[in-house]
Protein backbone atom coordinates (compact mmCIF):
# COMPACT_ATOMS: atom_id res chain seq x y z
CA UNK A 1 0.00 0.00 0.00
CA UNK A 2 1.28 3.73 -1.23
CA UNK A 3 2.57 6.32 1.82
CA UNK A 4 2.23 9.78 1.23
CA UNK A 5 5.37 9.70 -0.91
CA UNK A 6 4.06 7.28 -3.27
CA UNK A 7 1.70 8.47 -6.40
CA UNK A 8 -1.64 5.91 -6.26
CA UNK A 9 -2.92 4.39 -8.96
CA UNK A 10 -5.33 6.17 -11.17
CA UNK A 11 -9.34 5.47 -10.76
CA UNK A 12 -10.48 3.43 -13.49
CA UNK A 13 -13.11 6.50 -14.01
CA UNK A 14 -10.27 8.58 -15.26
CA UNK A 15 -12.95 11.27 -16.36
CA UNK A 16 -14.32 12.07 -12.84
CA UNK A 17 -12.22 14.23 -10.43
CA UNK A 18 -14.23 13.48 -7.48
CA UNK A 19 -13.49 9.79 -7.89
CA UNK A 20 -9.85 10.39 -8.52
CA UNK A 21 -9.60 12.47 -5.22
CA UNK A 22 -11.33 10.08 -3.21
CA UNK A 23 -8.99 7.31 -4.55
CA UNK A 24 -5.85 9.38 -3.47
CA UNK A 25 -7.16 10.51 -0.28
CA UNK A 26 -8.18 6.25 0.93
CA UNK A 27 -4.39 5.02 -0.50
CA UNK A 28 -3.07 7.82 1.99
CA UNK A 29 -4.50 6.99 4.72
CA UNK A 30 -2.81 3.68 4.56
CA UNK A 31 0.92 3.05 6.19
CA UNK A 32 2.43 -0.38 6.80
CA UNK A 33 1.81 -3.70 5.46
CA UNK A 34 -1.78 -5.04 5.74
CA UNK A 35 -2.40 -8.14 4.15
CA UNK A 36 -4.90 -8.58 1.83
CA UNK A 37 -7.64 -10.98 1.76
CA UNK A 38 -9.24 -11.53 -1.74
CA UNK A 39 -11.67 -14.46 -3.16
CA UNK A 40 -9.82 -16.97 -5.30
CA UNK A 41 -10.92 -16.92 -9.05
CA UNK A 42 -13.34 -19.49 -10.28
CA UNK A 43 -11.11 -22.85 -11.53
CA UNK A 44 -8.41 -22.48 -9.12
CA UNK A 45 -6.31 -24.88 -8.62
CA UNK A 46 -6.97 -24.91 -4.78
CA UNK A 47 -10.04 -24.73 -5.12
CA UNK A 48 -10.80 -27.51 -7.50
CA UNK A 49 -8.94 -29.69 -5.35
CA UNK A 50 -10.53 -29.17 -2.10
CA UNK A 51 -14.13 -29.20 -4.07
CA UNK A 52 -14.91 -32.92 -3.67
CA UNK A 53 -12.78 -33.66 -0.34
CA UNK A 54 -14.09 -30.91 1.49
CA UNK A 55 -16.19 -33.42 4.16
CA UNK A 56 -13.49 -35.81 3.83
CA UNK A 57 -10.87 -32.55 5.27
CA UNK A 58 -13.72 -32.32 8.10
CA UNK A 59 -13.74 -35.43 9.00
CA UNK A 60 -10.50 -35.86 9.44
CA UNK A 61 -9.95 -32.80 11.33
CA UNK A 62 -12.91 -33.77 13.90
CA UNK A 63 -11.15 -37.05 14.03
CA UNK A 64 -7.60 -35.75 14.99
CA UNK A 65 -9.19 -33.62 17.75
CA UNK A 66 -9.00 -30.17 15.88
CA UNK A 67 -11.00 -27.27 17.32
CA UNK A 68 -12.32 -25.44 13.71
CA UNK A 69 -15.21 -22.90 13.52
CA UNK A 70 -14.38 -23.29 9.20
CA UNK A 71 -12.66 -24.56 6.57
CA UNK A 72 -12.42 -21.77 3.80
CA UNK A 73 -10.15 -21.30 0.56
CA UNK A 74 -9.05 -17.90 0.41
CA UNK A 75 -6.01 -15.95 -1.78
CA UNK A 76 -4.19 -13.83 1.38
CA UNK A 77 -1.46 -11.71 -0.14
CA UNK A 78 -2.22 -13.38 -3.59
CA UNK A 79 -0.93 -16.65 -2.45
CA UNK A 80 -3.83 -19.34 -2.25
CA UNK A 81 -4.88 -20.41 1.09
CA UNK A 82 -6.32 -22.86 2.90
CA UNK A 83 -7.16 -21.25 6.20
CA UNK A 84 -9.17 -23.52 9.07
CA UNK A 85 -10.47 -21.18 12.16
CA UNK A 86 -10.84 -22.16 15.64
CA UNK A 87 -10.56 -21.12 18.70
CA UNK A 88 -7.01 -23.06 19.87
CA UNK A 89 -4.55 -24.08 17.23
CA UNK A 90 -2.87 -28.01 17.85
CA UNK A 91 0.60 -27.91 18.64
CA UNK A 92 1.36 -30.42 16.51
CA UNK A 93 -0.71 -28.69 13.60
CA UNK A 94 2.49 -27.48 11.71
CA UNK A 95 4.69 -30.56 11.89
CA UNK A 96 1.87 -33.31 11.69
CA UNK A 97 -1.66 -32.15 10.20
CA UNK A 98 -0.43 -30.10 7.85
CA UNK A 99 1.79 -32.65 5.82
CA UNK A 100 -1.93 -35.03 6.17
CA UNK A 101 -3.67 -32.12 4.57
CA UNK A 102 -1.03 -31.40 1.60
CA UNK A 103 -1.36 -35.21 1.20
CA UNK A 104 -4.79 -35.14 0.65
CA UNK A 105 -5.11 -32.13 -1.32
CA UNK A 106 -2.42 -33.06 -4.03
CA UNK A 107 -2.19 -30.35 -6.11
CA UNK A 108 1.34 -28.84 -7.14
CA UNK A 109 0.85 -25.04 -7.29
CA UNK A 110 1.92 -22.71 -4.43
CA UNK A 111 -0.37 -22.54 -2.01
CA UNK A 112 -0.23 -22.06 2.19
CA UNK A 113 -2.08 -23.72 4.90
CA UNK A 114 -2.79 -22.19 7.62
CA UNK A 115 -4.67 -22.39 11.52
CA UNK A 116 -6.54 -18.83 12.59
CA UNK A 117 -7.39 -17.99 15.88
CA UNK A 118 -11.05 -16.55 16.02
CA UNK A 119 -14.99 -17.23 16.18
CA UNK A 120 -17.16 -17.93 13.50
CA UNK A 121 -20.80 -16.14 13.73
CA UNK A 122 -23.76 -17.41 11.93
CA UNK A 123 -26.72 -15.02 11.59
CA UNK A 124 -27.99 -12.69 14.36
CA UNK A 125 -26.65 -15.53 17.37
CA UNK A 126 -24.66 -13.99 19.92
CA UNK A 127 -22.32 -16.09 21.73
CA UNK A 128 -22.68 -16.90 25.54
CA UNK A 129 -20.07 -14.27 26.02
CA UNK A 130 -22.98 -12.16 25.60
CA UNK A 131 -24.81 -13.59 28.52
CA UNK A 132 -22.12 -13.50 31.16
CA UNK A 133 -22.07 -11.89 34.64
CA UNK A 134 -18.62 -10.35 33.66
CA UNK A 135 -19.52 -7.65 30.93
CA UNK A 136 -17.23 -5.97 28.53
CA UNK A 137 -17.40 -3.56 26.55
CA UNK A 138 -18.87 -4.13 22.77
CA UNK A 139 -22.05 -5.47 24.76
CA UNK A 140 -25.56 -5.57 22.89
CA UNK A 141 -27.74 -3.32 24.66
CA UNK A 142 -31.45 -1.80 24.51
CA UNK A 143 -34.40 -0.80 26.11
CA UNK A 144 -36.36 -3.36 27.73
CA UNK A 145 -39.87 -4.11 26.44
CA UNK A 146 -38.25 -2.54 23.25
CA UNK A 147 -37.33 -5.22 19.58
CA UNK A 148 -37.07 -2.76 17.46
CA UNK A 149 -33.40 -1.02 18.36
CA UNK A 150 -30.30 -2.31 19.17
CA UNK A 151 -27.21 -0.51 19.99
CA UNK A 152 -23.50 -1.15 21.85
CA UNK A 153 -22.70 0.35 25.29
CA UNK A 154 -19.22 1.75 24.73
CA UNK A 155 -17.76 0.91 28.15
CA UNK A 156 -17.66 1.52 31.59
CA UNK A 157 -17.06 5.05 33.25
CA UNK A 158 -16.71 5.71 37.51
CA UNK A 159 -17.68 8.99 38.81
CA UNK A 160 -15.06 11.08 40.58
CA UNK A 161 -17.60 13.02 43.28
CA UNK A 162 -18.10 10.99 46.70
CA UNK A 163 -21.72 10.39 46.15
CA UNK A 164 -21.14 8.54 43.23
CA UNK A 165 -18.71 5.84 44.46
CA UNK A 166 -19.59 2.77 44.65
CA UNK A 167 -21.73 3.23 41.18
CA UNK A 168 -20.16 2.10 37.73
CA UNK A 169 -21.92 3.78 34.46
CA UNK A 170 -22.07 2.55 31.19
CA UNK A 171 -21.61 5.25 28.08
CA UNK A 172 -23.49 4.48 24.56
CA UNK A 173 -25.30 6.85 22.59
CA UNK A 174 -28.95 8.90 23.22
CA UNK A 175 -30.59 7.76 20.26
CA UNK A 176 -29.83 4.19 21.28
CA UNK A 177 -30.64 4.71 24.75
CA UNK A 178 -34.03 7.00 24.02
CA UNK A 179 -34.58 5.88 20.62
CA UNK A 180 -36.96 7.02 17.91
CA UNK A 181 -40.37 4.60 16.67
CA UNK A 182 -39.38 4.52 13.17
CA UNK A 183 -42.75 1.94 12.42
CA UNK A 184 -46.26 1.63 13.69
CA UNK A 185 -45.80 -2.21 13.37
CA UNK A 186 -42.60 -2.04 15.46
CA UNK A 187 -42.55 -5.00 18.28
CA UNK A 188 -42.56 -4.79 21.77
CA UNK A 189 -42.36 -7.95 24.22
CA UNK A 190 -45.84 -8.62 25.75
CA UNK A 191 -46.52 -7.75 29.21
CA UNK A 192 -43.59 -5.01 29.71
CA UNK A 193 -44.65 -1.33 30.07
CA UNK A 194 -42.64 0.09 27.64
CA UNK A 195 -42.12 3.84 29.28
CA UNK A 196 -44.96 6.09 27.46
CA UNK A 197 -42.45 8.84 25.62
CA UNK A 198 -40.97 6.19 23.55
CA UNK A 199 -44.38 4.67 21.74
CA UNK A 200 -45.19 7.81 19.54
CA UNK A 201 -43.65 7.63 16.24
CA UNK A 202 -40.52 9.41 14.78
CA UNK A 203 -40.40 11.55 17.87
CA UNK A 204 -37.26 12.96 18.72
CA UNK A 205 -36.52 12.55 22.39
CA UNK A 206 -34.68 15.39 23.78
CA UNK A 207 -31.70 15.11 26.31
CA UNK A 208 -32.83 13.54 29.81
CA UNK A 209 -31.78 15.23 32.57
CA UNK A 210 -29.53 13.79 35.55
CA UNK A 211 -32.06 11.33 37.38
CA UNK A 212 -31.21 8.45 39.65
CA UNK A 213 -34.59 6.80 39.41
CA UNK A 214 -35.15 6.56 36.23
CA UNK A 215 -37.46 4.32 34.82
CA UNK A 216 -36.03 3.71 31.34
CA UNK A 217 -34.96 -0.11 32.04
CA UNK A 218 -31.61 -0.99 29.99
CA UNK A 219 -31.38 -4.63 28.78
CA UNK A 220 -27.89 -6.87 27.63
CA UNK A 221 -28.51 -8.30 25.19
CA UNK A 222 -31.53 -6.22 23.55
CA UNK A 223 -34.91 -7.95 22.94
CA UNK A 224 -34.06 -8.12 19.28
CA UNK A 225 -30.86 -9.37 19.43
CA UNK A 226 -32.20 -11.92 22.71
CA UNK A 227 -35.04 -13.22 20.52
CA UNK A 228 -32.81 -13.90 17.27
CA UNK A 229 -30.30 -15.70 19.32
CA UNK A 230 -32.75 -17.71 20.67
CA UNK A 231 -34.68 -18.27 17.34
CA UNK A 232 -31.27 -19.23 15.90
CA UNK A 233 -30.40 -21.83 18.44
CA UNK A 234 -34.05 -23.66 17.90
CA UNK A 235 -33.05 -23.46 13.96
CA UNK A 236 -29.52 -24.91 14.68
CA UNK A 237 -31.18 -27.86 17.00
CA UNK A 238 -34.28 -28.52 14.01
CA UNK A 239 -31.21 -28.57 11.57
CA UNK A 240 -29.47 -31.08 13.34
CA UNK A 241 -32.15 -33.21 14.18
CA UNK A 242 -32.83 -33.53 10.91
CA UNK A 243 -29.77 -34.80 9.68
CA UNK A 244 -29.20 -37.55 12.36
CA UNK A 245 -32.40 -38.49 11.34
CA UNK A 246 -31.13 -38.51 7.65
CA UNK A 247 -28.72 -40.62 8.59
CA UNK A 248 -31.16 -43.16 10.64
CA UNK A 249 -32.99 -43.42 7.45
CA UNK A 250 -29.61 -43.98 5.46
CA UNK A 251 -29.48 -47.33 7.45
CA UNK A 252 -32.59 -48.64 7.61
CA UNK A 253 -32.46 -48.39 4.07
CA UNK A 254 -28.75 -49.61 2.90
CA UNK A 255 -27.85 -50.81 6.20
CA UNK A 256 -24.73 -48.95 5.58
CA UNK A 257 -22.91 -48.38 8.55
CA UNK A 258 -23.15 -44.49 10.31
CA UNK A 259 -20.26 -43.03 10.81
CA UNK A 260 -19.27 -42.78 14.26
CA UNK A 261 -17.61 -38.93 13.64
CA UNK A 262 -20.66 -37.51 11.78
CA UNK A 263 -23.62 -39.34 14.44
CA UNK A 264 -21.42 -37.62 17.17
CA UNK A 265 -21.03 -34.35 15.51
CA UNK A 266 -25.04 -34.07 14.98
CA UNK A 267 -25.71 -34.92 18.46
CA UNK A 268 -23.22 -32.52 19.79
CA UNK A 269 -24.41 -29.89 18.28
CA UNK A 270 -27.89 -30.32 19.53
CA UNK A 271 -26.57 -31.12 23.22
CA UNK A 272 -24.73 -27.55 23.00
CA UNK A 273 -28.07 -26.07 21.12
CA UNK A 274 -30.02 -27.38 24.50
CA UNK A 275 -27.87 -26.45 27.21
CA UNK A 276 -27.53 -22.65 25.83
CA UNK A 277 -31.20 -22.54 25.29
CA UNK A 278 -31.54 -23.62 29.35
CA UNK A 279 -28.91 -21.09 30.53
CA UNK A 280 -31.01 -18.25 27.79
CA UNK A 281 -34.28 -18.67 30.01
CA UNK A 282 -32.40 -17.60 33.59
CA UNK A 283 -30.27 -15.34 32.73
CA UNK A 284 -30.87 -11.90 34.14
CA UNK A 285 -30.73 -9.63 30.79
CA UNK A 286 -31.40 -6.36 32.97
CA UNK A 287 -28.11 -3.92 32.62
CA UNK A 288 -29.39 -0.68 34.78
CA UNK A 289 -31.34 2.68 34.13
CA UNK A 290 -30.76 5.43 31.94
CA UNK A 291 -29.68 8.26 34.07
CA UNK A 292 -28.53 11.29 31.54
CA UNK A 293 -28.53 11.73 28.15
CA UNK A 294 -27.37 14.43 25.52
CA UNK A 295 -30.67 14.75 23.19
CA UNK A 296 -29.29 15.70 19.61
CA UNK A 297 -27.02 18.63 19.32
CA UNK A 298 -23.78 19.90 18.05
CA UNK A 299 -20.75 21.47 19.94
CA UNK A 300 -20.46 25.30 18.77
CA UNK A 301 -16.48 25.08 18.96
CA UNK A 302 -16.15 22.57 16.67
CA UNK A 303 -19.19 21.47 15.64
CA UNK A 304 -19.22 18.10 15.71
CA UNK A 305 -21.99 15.66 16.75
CA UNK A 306 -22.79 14.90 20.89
CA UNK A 307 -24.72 12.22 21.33
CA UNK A 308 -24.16 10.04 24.36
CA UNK A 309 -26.19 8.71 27.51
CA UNK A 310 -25.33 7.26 30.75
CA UNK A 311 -26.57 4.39 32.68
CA UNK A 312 -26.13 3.01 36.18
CA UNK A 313 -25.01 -0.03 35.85
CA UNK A 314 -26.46 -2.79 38.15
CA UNK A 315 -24.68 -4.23 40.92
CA UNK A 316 -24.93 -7.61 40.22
CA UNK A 317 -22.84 -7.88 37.23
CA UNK A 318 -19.12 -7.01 37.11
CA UNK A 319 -17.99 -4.50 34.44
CA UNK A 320 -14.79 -4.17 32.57
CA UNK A 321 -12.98 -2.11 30.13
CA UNK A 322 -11.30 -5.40 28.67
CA UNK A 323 -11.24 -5.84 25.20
CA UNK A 324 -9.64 -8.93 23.71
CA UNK A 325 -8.55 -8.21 19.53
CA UNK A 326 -7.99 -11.27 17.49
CA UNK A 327 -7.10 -10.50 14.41
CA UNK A 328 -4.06 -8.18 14.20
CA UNK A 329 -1.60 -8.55 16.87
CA UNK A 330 1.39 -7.53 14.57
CA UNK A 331 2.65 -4.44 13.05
CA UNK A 332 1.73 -1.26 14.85
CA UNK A 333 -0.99 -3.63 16.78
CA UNK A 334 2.27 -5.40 18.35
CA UNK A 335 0.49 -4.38 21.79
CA UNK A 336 -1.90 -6.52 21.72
CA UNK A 337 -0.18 -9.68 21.23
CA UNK A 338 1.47 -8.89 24.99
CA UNK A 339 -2.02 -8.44 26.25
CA UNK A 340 -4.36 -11.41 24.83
CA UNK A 341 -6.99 -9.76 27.59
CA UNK A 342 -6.01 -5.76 27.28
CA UNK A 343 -7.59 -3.27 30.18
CA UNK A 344 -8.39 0.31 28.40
CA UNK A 345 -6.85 2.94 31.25
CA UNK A 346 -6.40 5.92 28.81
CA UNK A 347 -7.47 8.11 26.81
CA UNK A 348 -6.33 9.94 23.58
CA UNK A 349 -6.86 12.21 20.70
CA UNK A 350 -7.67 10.70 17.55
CA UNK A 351 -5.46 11.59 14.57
CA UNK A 352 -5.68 11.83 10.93
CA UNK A 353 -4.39 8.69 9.59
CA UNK A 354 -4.33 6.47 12.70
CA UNK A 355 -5.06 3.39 12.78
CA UNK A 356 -8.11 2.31 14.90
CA UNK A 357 -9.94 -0.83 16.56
CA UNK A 358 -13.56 -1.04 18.19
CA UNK A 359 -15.50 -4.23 19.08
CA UNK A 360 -19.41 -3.34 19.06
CA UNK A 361 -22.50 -5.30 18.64
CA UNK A 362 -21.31 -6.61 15.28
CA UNK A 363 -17.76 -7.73 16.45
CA UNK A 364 -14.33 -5.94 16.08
CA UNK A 365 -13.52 -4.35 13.49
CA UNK A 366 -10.55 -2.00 12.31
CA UNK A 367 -9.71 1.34 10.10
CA UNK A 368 -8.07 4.11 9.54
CA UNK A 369 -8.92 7.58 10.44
CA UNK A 370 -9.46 10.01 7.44
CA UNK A 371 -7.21 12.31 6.86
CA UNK A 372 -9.82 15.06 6.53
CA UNK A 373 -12.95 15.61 8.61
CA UNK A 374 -16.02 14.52 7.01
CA UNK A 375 -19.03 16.93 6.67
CA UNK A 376 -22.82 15.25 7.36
CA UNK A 377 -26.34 16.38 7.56
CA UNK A 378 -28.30 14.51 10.51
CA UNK A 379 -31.86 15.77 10.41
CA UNK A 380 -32.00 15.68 14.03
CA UNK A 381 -28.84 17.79 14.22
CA UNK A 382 -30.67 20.64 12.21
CA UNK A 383 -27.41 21.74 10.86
CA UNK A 384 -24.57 20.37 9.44
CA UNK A 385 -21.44 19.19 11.13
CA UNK A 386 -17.87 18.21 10.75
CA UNK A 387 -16.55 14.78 11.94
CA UNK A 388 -13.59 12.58 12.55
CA UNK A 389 -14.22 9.69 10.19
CA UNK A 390 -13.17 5.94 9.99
CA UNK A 391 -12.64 4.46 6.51
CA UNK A 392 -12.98 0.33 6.90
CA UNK A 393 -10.21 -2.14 6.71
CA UNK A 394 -9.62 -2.87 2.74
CA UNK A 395 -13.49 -2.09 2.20
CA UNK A 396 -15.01 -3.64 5.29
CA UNK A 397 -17.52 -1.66 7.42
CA UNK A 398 -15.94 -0.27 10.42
CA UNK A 399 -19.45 -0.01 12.10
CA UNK A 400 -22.90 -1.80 10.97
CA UNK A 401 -26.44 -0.86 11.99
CA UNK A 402 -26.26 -1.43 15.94
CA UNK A 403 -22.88 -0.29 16.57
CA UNK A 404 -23.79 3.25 17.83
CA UNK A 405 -21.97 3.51 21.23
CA UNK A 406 -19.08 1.32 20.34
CA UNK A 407 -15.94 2.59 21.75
CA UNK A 408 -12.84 3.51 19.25
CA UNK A 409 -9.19 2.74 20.54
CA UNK A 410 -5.66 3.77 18.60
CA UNK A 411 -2.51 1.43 18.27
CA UNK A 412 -1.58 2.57 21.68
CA UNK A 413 -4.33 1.36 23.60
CA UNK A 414 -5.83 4.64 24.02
CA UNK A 415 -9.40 5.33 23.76
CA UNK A 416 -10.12 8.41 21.42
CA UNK A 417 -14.05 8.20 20.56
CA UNK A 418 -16.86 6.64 20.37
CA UNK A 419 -18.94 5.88 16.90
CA UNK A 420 -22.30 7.57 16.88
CA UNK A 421 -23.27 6.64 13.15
CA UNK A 422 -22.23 4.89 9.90
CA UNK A 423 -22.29 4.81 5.65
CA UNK A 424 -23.11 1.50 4.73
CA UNK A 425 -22.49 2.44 0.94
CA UNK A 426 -18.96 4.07 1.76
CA UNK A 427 -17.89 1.60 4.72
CA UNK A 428 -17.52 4.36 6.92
CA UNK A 429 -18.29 5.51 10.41
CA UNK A 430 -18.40 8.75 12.11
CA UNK A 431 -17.02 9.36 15.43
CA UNK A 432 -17.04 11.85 18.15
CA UNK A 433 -13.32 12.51 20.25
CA UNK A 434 -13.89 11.05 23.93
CA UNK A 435 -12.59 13.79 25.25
CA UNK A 436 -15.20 16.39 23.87
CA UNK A 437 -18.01 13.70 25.26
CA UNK A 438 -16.62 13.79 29.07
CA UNK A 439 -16.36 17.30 28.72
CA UNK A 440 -20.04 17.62 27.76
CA UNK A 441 -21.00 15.35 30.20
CA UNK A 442 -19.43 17.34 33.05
CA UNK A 443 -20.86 20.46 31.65
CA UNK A 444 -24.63 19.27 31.29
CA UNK A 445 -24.66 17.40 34.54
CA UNK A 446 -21.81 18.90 36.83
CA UNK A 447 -20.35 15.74 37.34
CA UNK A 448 -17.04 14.71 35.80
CA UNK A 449 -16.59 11.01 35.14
CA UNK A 450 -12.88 8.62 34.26
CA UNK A 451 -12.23 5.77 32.97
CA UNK A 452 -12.64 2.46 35.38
């Protein structure tokens, strides 16, 4: 990827201007080595190969004892790959299963094989780590009665006056916290007074004053997100079911043998299915109360966007600022690979062309901050505004619908903002500086808050 030194490559529109600036101004935002993850082209040689052994690579991976989320075929840096993620890579997988797998694949072209550590995600499901008494920031969050809006809570603030000692306070944003009825249809969980000021439709909720007793009721996981993980886990149990039925039927009719690997793997999955149901239907989803919000407005120094709210958290739940990235633990990111379980403690600026991280109700992500402020037009704004921006990793959103609130942290560890809106077309999100949102806080409410 081009530095500023380095001349990028024209647009293939080499007739529009605008396209040609935007080009140059993404390749400079760019410094270091990233490597890049592409789909291999139809007929590849990898690709062909693993086509009609693709089970048979399962199987033998569930048979060796290999922890693997997926099996994909993938070009990283150019160089077909066939990368397997899990969540805890074999010793031996370098010296033993990967000589089994080139043996299997036979193919003579340059290719790599390689073990990722991550988590693979189907659909809406959460996983249990979002039903946990230990929360962390990136948390799903919403009001309760509400399954219509979902949104992040940030992370976890501690106020510096005596009174409020012994309280812990989660930051996300107003319009996730008080949000707007975008649809008459909208639905809302039976026999839960949803709190009257939120029912009319495409109201905009001004800023809620400091109030201990609040009544707005803040969930984790939302409704929405609670009901599609639990409508996904029924799916994933039907699915299952039906193929170890499948395969009863198999041998009634040929009287072929089962496998042994493939019967367990059916029934394991609806074992797991079960027991997360159970643990779904006791766990305490209640977060806290909304106790201050911002309402929609703009900061007349610099006018950019303040949106945030407050909630106090309950005290049956601990809550930490620990964030664990996955993905990039090299390069500038080097500080994360000495902290698999990394504790935010400070804060920063954010700076044109940094490099940045969040983890928010879709998962972690990473970018690069523009290197020029963004201009946007937020009805309930009723102005315009200038804003710190986030371009996505090689084209990947940075934020998706939900990840209002998510906090934004630099190479260093610091935390600079928080993201308070996204363009899906663009891959971009919009952010506001961390330190402009305390000081707002302190100013609206007379309380300062830090950093747990």
């Amino acid at each position: 990827m081009a530095n500023e030194e380095t001349t990028p490559p024209k647009p293939e529109n080499q007739n529009d201007p605008n396209k040609e600036r935007l080009a140059y101004r993404y390749d400079q935002t760019y410094r270091g080595h990233i490597p890049v993850i592409t789909a291999l082209n139809p007929g590849n040689f990898l690709g062909e190969a693993l086509r009609p052994i693709l089970f048979k690579v399962m199987d033998f991976l569930s048979e060796v004892g290999v922890d693997f989320g997926a099996v994909d075929v993938i070009a990283i840096d150019g160089l077909p790959t066939l990368h397997i993620t899990g969540s805890s890579k074999p010793e031996n997988f370098e010296d033993e299963i990967i000589p089994i797998l080139r043996e299997m694949l036979r193919v003579d072209g340059e290719y790599m094989i390689r073990y990722g550590v991550g988590a693979v995600r189907r659909g809406s499901v959460l996983s249990l780590s979002e039903y946990r008494r230990a929360s962390r920031p990136g948390q799903s969050v919403g009001v309760q009665g509400i399954g219509w809006s979902s949104g992040t809570m940030g992370g976890f603030l501690v106020g510096k006056k005596p009174e409020l000692q012994g309280h812990c306070f989660g930051m996300s944003c107003h319009h996730v916290l008080l949000p707007t009825k975008k649809s008459a249809t909208a639905e809302e969980e039976e026999g839960i007074l949803v709190p009257v000021h939120l029912k009319p439709l495409n109201m905009v909720h001004k800023a809620l004053g400091w109030n201990f007793s609040s009544e707005v009721i803040v969930e984790s996981p939302s409704l929405g997100d609670h009901r599609d993980t639990i409508s996904n886990l029924k799916t994933s149990r039907r699915d299952a079911e039906q193929e170890l039925e499948k395969l009863e039927e198999k041998f009634k009719v040929t009287k072929e043998r089962i496998s042994t690997t493939r019967r367990s793997f059916w029934q394991g999955l609806i074992a797991d299915a079960q027991q997360q149901l159970k643990k779904l239907e006791v766990f305490d989803r209640k977060a806290g109360v909304v106790i201050a919000t911002s309402g929609y407005k703009v900061d007349p120094q610099t006018r950019m966007t303040l949106d945030w709210g407050l909630v106090k958290m309950a005290n049956n739940k601990t809550w930490k600022n620990i964030v664990t990235p996955v993905t990039r633990a090299t390069g500038k990111w080097h500080i994360w690979a000495a902290y698999p379980d990394y504790k935010i403690t400070d804060i920063g600026d954010p700076a044109e062309g940094d490099e940045v991280f969040k983890v928010g109700r879709s998962g972690e992500s990473y970018g690069v901050i523009s290197c020029i402020p963004h201009g946007i037009n937020l009805m309930e704004n009723g102005t315009t505004t200038s804003e710190w921006t986030i371009v996505g990793h090689k084209n990947r959103e940075f934020a998706e619908g939900g990840d209002s609130g998510s906090w934004v942290l630099n190479t260093k560890g610091e935390l600079v903002g928080m993201v308070f809106a996204e363009n899906e077309d663009l891959h971009l999100a919009y952010l506001t500086p961390i330190k402009l949102i305390l000081e707002d806080i302190k100013r609206q409410t007379g309380k300062a808050f830090a950093i747990i």
